[in-house]
C-alpha atoms as a PDB file:
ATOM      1  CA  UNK A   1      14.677 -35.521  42.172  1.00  0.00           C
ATOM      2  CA  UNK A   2      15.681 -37.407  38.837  1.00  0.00           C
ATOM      3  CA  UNK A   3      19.384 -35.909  39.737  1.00  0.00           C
ATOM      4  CA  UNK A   4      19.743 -35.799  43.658  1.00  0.00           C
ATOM      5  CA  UNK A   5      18.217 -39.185  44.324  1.00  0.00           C
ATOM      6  CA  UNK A   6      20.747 -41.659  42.336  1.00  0.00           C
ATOM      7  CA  UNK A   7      23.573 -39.410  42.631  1.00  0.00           C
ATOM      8  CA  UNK A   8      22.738 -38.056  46.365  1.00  0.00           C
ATOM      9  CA  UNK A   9      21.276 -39.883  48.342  1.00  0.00           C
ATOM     10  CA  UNK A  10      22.674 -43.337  46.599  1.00  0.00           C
ATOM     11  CA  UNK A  11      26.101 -42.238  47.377  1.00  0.00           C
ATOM     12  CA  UNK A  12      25.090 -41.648  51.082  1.00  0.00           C
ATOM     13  CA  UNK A  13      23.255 -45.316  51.240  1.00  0.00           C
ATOM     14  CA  UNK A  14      26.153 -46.782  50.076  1.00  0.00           C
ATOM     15  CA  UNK A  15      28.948 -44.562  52.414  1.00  0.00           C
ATOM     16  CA  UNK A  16      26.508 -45.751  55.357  1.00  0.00           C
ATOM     17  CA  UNK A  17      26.846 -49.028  54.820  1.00  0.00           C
ATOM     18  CA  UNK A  18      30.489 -48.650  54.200  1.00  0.00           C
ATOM     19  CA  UNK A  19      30.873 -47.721  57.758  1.00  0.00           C
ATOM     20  CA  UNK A  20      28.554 -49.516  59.178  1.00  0.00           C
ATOM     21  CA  UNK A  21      26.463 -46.701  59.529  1.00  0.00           C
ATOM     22  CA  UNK A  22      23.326 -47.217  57.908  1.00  0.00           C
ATOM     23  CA  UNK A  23      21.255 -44.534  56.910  1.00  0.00           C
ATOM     24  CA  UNK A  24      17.886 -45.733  56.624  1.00  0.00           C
ATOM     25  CA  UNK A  25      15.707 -43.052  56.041  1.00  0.00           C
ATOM     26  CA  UNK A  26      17.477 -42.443  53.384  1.00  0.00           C
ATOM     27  CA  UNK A  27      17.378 -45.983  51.668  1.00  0.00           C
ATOM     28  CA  UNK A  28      13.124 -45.151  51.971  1.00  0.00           C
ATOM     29  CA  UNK A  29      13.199 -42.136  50.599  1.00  0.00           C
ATOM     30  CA  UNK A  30      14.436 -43.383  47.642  1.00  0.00           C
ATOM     31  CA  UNK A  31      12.364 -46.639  47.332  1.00  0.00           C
ATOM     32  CA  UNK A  32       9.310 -44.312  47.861  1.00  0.00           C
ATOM     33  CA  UNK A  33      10.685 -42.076  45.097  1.00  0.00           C
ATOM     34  CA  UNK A  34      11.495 -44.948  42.980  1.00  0.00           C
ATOM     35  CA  UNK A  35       7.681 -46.184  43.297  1.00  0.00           C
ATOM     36  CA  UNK A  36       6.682 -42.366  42.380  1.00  0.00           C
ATOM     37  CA  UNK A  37       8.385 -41.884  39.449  1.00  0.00           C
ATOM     38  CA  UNK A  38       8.627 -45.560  38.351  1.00  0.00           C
ATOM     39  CA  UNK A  39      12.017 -45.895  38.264  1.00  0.00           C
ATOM     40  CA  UNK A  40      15.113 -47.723  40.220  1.00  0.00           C
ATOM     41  CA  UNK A  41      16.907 -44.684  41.502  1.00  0.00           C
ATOM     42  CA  UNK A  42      19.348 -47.504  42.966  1.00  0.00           C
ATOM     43  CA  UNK A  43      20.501 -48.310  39.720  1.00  0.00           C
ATOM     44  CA  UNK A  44      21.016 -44.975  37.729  1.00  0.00           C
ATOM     45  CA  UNK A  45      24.199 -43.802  38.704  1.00  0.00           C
ATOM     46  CA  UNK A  46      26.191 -44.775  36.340  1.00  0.00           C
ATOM     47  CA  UNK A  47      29.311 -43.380  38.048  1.00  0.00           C
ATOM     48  CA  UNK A  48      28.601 -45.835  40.882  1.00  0.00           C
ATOM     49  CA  UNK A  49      27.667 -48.798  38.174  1.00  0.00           C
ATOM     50  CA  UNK A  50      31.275 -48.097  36.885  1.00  0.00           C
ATOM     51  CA  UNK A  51      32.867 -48.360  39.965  1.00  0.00           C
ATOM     52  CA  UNK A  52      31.280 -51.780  40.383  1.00  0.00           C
ATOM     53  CA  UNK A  53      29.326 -50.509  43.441  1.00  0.00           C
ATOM     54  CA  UNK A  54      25.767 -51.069  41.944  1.00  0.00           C
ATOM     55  CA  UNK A  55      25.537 -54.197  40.143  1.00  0.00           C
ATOM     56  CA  UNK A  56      22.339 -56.397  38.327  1.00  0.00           C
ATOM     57  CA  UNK A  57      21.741 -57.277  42.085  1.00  0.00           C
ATOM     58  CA  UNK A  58      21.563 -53.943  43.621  1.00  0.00           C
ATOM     59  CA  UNK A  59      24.463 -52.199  46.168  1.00  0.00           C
ATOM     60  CA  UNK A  60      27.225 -53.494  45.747  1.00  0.00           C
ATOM     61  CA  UNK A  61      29.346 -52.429  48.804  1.00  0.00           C
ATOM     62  CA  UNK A  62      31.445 -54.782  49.134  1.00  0.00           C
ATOM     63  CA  UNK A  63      33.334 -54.281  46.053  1.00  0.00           C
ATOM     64  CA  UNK A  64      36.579 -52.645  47.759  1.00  0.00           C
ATOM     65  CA  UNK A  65      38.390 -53.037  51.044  1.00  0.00           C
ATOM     66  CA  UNK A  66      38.659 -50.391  53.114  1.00  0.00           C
ATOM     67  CA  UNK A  67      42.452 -49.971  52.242  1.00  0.00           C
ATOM     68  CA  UNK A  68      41.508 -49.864  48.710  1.00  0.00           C
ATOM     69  CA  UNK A  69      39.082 -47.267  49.690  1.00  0.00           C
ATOM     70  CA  UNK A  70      41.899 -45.085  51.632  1.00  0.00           C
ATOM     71  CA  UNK A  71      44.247 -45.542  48.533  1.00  0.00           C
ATOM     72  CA  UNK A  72      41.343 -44.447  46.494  1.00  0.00           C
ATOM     73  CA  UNK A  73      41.164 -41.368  48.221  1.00  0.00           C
ATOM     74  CA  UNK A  74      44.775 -40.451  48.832  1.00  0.00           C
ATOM     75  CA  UNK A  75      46.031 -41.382  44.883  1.00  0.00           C
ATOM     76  CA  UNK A  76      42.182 -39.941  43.822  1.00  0.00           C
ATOM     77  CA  UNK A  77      41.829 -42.580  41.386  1.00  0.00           C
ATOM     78  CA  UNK A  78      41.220 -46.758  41.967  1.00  0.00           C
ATOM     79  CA  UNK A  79      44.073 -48.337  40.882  1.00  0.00           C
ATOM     80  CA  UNK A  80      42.885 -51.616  38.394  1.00  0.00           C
END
C-alpha cells in the first residue's frame, strides 16, 4: 500500500484529470488509505513533487500543456 498508492494510483488521479477523465474511485481509495495509515499518499511521490505536479496545495495538473506533455513523451525527458 505504502508503494502502490502514491506511486499508482496518484499517477492515475492525476492522468484522469489530465484528460478530463476523472477517476474517482480512485481519488477515495486513497483518501481512505491516507486516513488508515495516517498519511497524505497525495503528497509522497516525490517523482511527481519533482515534476511540479504535486505541490504544498495538492495536484498540481496544470503544470504542463498538453504539447509539453506530447514533447515530454516523444523526447522522454521535459525540456526546462
Amino acid at each position: 500500500v505504502i508503494e502502490d498508492v502514491p506511486y499508482g494510483l496518484v499517477l492515475t488521479v492525476i492522468l484522469g484529470r489530465l484528460l478530463n477523465c476523472p477517476a474517482s474511485l480512485h481519488e477515495s481509495g486513497i483518501h481512505i488509505l491516507s486516513a488508515m495509515y495516517g498519511r497524505d499518499f497525495l503528497v509522497e511521490n516525490v517523482l511527481l513533487q519533482g515534476l511540479g505536479l504535486i505541490d504544498d496545495d495538492g495536484l498540481n495538473v496544470e503544470a504542463y500543456s498538453m504539447q509539453e506533455w506530447k514533447e515530454m513523451a516523444r523526447l522522454g525527458y521535459f525540456r526546462e
